[in-house]
PDB file of N, CA and C in Angstrom:
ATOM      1  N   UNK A   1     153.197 121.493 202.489  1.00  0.00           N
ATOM      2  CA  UNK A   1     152.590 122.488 201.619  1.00  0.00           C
ATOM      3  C   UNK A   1     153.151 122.338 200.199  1.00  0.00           C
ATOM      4  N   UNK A   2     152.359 122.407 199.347  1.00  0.00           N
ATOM      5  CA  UNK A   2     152.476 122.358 197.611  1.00  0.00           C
ATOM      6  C   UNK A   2     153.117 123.515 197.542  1.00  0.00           C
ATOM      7  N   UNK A   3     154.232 123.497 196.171  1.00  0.00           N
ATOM      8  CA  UNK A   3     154.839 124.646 195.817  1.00  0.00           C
ATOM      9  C   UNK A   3     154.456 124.507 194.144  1.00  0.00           C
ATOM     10  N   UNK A   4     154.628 125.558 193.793  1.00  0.00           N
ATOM     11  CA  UNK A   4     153.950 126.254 192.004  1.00  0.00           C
ATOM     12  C   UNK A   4     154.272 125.182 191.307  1.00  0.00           C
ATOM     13  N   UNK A   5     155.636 124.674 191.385  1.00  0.00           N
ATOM     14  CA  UNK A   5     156.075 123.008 191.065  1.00  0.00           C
ATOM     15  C   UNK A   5     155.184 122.326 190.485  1.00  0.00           C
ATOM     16  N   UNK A   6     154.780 121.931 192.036  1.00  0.00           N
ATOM     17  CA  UNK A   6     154.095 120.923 192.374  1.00  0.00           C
ATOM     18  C   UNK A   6     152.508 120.975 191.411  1.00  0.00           C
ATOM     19  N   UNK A   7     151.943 122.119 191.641  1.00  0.00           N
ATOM     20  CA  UNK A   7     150.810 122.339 191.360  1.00  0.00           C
ATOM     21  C   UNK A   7     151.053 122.172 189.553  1.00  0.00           C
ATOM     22  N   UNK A   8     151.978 122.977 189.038  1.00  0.00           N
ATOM     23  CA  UNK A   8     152.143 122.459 187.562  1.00  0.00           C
ATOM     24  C   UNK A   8     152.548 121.831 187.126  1.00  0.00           C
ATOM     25  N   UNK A   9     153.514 120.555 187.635  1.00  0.00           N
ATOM     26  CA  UNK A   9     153.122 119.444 187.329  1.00  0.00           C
ATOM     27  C   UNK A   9     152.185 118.506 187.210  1.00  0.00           C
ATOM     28  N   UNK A  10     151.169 118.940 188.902  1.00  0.00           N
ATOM     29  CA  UNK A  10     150.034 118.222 188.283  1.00  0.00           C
ATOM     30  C   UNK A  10     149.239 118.608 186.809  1.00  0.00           C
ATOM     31  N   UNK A  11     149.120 119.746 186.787  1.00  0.00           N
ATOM     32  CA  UNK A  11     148.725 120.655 185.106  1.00  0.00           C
ATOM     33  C   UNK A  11     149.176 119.701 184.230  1.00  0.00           C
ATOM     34  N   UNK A  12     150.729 119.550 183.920  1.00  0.00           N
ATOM     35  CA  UNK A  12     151.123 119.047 183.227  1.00  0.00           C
ATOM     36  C   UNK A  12     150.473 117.105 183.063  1.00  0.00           C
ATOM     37  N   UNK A  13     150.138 116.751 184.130  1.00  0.00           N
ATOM     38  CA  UNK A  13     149.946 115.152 184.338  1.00  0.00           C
ATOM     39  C   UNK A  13     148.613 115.379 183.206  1.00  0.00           C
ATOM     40  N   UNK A  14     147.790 116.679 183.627  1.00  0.00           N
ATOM     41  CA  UNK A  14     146.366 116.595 183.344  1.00  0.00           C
ATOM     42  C   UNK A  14     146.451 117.089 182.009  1.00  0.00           C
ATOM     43  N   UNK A  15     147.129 117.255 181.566  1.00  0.00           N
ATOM     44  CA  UNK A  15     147.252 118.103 180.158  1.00  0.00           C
ATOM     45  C   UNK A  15     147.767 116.869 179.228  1.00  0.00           C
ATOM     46  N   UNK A  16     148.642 116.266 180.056  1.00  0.00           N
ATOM     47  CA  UNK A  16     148.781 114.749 178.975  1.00  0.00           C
ATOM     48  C   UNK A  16     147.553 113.826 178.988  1.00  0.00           C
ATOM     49  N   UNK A  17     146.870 113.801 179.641  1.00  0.00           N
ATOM     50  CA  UNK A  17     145.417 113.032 179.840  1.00  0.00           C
ATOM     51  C   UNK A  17     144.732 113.299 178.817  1.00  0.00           C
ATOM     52  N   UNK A  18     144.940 114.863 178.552  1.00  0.00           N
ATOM     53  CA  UNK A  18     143.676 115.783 177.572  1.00  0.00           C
ATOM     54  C   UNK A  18     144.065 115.481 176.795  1.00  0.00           C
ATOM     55  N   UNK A  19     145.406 115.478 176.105  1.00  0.00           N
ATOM     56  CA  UNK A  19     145.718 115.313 174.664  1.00  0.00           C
ATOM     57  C   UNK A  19     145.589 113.857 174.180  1.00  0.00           C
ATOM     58  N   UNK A  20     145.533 112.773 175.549  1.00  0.00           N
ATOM     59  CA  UNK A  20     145.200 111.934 174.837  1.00  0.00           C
ATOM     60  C   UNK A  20     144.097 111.260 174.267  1.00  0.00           C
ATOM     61  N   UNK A  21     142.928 112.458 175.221  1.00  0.00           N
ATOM     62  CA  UNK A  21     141.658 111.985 175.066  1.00  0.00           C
ATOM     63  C   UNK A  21     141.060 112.606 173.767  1.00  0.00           C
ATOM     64  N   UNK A  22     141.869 113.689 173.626  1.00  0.00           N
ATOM     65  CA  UNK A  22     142.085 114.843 172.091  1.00  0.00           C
ATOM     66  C   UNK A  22     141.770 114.011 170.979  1.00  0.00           C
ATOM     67  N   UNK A  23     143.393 113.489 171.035  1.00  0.00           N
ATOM     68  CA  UNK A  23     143.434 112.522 170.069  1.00  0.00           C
ATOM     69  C   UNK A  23     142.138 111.513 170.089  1.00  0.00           C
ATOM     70  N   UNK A  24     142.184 110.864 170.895  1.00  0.00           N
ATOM     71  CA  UNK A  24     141.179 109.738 170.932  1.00  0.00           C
ATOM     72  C   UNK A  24     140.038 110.093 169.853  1.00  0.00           C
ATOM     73  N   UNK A  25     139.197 111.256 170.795  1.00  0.00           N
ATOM     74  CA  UNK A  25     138.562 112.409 169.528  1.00  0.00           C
ATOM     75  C   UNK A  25     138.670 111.948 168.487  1.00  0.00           C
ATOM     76  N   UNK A  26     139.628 112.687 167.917  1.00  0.00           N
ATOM     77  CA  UNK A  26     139.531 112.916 166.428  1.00  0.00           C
ATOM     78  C   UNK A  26     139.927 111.617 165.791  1.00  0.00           C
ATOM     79  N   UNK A  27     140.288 110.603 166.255  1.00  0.00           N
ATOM     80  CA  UNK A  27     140.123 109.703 165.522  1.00  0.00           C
ATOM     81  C   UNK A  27     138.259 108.833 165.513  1.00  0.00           C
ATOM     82  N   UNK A  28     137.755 109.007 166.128  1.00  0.00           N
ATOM     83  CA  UNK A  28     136.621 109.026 166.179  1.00  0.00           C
ATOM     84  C   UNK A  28     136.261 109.830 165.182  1.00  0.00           C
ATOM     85  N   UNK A  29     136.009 110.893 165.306  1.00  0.00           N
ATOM     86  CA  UNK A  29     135.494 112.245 164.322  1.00  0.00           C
ATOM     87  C   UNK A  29     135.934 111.687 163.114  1.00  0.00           C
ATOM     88  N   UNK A  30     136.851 110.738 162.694  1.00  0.00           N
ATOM     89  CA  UNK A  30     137.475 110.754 161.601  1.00  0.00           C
ATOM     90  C   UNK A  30     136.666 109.871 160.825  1.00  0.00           C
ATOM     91  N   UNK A  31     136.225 108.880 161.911  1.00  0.00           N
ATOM     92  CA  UNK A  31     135.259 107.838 160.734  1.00  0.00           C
ATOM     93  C   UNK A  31     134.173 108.473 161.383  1.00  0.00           C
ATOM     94  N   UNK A  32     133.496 109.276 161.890  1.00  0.00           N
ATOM     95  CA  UNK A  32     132.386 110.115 161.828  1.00  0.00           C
ATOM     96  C   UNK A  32     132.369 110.949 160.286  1.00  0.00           C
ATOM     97  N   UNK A  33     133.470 111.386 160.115  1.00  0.00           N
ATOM     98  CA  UNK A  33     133.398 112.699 158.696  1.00  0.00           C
ATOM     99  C   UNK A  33     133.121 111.544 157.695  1.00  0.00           C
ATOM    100  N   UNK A  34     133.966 110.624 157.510  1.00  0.00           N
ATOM    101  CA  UNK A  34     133.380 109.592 156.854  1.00  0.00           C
ATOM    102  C   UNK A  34     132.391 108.915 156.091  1.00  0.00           C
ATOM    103  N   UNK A  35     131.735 108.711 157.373  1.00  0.00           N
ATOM    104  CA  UNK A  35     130.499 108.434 157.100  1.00  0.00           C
ATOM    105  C   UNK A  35     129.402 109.326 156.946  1.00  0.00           C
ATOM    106  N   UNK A  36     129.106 110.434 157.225  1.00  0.00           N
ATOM    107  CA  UNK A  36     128.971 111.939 156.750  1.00  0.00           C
ATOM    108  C   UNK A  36     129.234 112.269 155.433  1.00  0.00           C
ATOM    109  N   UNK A  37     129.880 112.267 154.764  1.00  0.00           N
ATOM    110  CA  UNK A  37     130.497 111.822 153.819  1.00  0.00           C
ATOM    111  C   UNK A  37     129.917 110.812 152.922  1.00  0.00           C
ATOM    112  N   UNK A  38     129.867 109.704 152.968  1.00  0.00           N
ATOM    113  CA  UNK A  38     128.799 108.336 152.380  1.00  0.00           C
ATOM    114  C   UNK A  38     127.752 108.618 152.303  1.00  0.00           C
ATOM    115  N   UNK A  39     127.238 109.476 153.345  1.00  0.00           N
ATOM    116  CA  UNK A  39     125.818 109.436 153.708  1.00  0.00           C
ATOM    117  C   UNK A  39     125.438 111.029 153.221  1.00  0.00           C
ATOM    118  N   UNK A  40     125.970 111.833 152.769  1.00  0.00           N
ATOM    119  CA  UNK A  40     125.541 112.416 152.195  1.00  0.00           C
ATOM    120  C   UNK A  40     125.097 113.606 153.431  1.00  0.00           C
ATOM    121  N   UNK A  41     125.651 113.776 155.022  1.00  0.00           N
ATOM    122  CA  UNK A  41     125.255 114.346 156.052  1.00  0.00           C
ATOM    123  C   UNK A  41     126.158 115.587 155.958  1.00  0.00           C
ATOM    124  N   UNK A  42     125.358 117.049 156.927  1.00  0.00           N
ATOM    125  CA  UNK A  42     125.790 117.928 156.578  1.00  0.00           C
ATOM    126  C   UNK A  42     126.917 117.739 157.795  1.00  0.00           C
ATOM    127  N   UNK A  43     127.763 118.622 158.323  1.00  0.00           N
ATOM    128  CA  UNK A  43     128.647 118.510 159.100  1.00  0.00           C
ATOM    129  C   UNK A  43     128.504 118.938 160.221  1.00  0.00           C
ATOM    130  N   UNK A  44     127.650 120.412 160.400  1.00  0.00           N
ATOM    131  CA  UNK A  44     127.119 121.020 160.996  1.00  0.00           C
ATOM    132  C   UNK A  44     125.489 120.001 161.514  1.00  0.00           C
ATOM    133  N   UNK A  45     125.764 120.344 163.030  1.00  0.00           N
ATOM    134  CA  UNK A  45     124.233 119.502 163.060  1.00  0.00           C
ATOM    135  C   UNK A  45     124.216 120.436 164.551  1.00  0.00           C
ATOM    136  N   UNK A  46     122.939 121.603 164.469  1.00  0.00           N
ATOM    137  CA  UNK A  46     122.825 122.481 165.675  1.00  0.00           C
ATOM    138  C   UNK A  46     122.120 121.333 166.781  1.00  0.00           C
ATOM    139  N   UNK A  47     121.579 120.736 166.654  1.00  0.00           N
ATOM    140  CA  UNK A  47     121.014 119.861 167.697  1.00  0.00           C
ATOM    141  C   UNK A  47     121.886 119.069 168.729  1.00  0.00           C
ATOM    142  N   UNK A  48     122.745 118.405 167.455  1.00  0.00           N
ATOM    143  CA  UNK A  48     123.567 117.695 168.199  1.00  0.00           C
ATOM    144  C   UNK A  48     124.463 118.624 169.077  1.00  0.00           C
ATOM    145  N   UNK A  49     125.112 119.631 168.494  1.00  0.00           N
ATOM    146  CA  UNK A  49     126.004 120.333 169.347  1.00  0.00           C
ATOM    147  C   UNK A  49     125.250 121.011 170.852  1.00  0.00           C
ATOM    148  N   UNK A  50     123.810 120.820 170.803  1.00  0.00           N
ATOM    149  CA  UNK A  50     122.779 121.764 171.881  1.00  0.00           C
ATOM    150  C   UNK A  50     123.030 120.340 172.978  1.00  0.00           C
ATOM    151  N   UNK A  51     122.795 119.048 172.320  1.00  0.00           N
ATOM    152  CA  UNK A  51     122.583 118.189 173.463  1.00  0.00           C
ATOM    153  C   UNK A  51     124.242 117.937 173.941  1.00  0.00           C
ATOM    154  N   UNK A  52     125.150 117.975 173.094  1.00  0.00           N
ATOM    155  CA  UNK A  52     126.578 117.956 173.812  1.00  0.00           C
ATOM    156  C   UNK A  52     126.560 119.072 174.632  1.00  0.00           C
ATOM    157  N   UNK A  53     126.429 119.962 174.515  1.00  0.00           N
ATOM    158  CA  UNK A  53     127.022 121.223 175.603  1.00  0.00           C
ATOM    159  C   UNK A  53     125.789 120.863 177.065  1.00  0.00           C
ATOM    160  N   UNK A  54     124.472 120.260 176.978  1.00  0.00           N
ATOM    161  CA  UNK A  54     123.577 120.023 177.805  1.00  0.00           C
ATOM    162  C   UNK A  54     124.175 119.167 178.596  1.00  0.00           C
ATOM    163  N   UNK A  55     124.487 117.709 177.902  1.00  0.00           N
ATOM    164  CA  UNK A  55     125.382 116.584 178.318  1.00  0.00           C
ATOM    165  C   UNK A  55     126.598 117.103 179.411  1.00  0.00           C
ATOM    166  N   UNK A  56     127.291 118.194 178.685  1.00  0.00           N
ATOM    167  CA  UNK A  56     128.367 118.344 179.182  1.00  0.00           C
ATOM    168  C   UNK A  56     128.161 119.437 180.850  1.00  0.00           C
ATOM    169  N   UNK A  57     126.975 120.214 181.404  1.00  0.00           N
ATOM    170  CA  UNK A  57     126.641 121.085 181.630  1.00  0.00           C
ATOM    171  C   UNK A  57     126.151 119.797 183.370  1.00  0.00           C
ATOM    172  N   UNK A  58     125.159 119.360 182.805  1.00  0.00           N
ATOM    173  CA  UNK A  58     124.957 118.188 183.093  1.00  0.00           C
ATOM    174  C   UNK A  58     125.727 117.375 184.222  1.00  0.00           C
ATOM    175  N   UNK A  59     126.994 116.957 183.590  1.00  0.00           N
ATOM    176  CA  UNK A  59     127.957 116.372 184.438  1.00  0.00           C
ATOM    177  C   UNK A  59     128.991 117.071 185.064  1.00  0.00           C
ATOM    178  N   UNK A  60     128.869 118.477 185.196  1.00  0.00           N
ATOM    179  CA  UNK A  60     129.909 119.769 185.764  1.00  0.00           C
ATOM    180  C   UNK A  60     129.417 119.565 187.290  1.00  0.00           C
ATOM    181  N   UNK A  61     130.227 118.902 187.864  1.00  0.00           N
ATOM    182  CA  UNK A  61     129.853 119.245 189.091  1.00  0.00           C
ATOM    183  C   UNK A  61     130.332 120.679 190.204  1.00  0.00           C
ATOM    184  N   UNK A  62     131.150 121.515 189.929  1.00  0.00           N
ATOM    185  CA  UNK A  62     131.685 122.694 190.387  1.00  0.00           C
ATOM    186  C   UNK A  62     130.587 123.905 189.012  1.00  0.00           C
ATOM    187  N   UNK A  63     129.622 124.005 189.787  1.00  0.00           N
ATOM    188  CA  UNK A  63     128.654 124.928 189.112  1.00  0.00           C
ATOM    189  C   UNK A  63     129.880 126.628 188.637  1.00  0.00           C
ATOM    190  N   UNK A  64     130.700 126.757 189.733  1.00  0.00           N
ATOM    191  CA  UNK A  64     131.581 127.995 189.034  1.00  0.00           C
ATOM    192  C   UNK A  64     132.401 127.832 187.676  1.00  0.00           C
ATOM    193  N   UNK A  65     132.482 126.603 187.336  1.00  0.00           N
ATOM    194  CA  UNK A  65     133.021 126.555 185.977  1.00  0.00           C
ATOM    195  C   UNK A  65     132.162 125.953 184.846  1.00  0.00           C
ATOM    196  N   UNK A  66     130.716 126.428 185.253  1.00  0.00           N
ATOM    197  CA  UNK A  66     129.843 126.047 183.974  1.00  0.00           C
ATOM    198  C   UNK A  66     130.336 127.073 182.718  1.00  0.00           C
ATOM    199  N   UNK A  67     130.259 128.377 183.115  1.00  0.00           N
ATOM    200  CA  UNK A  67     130.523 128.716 181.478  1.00  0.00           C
ATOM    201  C   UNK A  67     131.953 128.832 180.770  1.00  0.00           C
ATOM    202  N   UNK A  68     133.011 128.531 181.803  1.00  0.00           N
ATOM    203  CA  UNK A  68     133.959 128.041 181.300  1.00  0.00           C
ATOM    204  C   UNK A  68     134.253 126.626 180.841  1.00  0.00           C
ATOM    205  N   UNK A  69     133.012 125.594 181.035  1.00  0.00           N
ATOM    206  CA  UNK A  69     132.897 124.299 180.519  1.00  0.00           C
ATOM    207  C   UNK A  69     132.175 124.569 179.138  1.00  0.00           C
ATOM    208  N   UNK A  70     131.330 125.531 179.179  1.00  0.00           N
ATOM    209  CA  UNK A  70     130.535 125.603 177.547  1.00  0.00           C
ATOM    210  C   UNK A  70     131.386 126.248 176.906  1.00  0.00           C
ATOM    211  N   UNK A  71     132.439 127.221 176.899  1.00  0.00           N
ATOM    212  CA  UNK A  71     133.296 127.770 176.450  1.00  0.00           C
ATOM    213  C   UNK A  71     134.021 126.683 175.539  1.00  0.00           C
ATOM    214  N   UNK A  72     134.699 125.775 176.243  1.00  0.00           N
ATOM    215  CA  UNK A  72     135.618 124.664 176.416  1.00  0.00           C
ATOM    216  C   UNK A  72     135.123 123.715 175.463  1.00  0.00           C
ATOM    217  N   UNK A  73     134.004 123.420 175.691  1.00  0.00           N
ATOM    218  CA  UNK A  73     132.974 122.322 174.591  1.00  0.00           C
ATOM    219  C   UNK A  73     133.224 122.796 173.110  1.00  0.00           C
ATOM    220  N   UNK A  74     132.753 124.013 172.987  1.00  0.00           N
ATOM    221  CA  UNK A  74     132.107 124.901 172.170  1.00  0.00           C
ATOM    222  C   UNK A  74     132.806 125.048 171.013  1.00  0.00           C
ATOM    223  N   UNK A  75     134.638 125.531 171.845  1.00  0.00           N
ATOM    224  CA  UNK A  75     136.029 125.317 170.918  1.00  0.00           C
ATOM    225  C   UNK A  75     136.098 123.808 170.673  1.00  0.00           C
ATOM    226  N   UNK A  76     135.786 122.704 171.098  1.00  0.00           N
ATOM    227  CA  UNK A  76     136.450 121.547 170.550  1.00  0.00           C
ATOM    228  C   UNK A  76     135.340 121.433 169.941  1.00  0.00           C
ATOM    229  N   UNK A  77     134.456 121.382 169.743  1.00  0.00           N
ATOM    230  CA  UNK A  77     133.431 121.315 168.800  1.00  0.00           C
ATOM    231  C   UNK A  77     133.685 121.833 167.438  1.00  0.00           C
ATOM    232  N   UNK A  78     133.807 123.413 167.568  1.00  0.00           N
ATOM    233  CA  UNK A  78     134.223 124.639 166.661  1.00  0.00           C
ATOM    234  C   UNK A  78     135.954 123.716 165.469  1.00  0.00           C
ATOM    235  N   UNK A  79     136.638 122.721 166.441  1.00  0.00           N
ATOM    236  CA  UNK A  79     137.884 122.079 165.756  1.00  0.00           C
ATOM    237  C   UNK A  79     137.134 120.926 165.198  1.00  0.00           C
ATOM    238  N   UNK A  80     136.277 120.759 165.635  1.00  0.00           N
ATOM    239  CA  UNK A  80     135.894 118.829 165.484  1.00  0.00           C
ATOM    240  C   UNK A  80     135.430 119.359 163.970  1.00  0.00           C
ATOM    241  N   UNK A  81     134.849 120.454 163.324  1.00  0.00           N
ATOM    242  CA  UNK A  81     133.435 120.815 162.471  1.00  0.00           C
ATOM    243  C   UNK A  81     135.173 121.121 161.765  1.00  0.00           C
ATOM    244  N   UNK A  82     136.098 121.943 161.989  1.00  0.00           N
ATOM    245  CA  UNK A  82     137.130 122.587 160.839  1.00  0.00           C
ATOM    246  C   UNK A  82     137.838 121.084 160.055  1.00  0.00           C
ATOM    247  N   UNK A  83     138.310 119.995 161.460  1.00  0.00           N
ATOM    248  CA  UNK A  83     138.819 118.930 161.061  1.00  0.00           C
ATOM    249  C   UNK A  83     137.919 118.173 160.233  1.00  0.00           C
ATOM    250  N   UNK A  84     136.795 117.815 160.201  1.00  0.00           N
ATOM    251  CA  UNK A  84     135.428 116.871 159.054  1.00  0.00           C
ATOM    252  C   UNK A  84     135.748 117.873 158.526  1.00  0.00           C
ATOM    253  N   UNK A  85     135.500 119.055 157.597  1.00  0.00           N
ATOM    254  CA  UNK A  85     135.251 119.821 156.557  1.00  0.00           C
ATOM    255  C   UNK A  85     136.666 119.721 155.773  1.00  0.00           C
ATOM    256  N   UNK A  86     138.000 119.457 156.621  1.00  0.00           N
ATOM    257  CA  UNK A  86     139.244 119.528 155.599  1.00  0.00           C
ATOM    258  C   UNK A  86     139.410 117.938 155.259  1.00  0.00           C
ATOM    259  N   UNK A  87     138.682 116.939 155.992  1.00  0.00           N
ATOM    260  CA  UNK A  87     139.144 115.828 155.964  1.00  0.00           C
ATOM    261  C   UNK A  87     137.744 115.497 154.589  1.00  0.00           C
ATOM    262  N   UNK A  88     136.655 116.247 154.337  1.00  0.00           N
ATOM    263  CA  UNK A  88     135.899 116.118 153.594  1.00  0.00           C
ATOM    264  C   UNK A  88     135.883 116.723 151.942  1.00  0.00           C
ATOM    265  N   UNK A  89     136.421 118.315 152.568  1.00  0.00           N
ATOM    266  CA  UNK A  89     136.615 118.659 151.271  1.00  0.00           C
ATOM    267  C   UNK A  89     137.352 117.803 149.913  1.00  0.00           C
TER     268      UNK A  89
END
């Protein structure tokens, strides 16, 4: 039998995964703002953010954590739009 330990360490395994996929992110996003940027694009794009959260909705296979997956999207999205706007201003 697993003890609280156990179980948050795995947390912890999965939480280093996230941050690295975080990162990964925003370095992406970074030559995204970029080119946004060159191109004269607004930062905000409602479409795109409709087909990410669809995308993401999509591949949820535990239907009880759909709106805690759009939640989840929604904030890294909500960072992705603050990070292009300071990396633009």
């Amino acid at each position: 039998m697993k003890t609280i330990e156990n179980y948050r360490n795995e947390i912890d395994e999965i939480d280093n995964e996230l941050i690295k996929l975080f990162e990964k992110r925003m370095d992406i996003l970074r030559l995204v703002a970029q080119y946004k940027k060159e191109n004269n694009i607004d930062i905000f794009n409602q479409s795109r953010e409709n087909e990410v959260l669809k995308k993401s909705l999509e591949n949820i296979e535990n239907k009880d954590y759909e709106k805690y997956a759009i939640e989840y999207m929604k904030k890294i999205m909500e960072l992705s739009k603050k990070f292009q706007f300071n990396l633009i201003k």
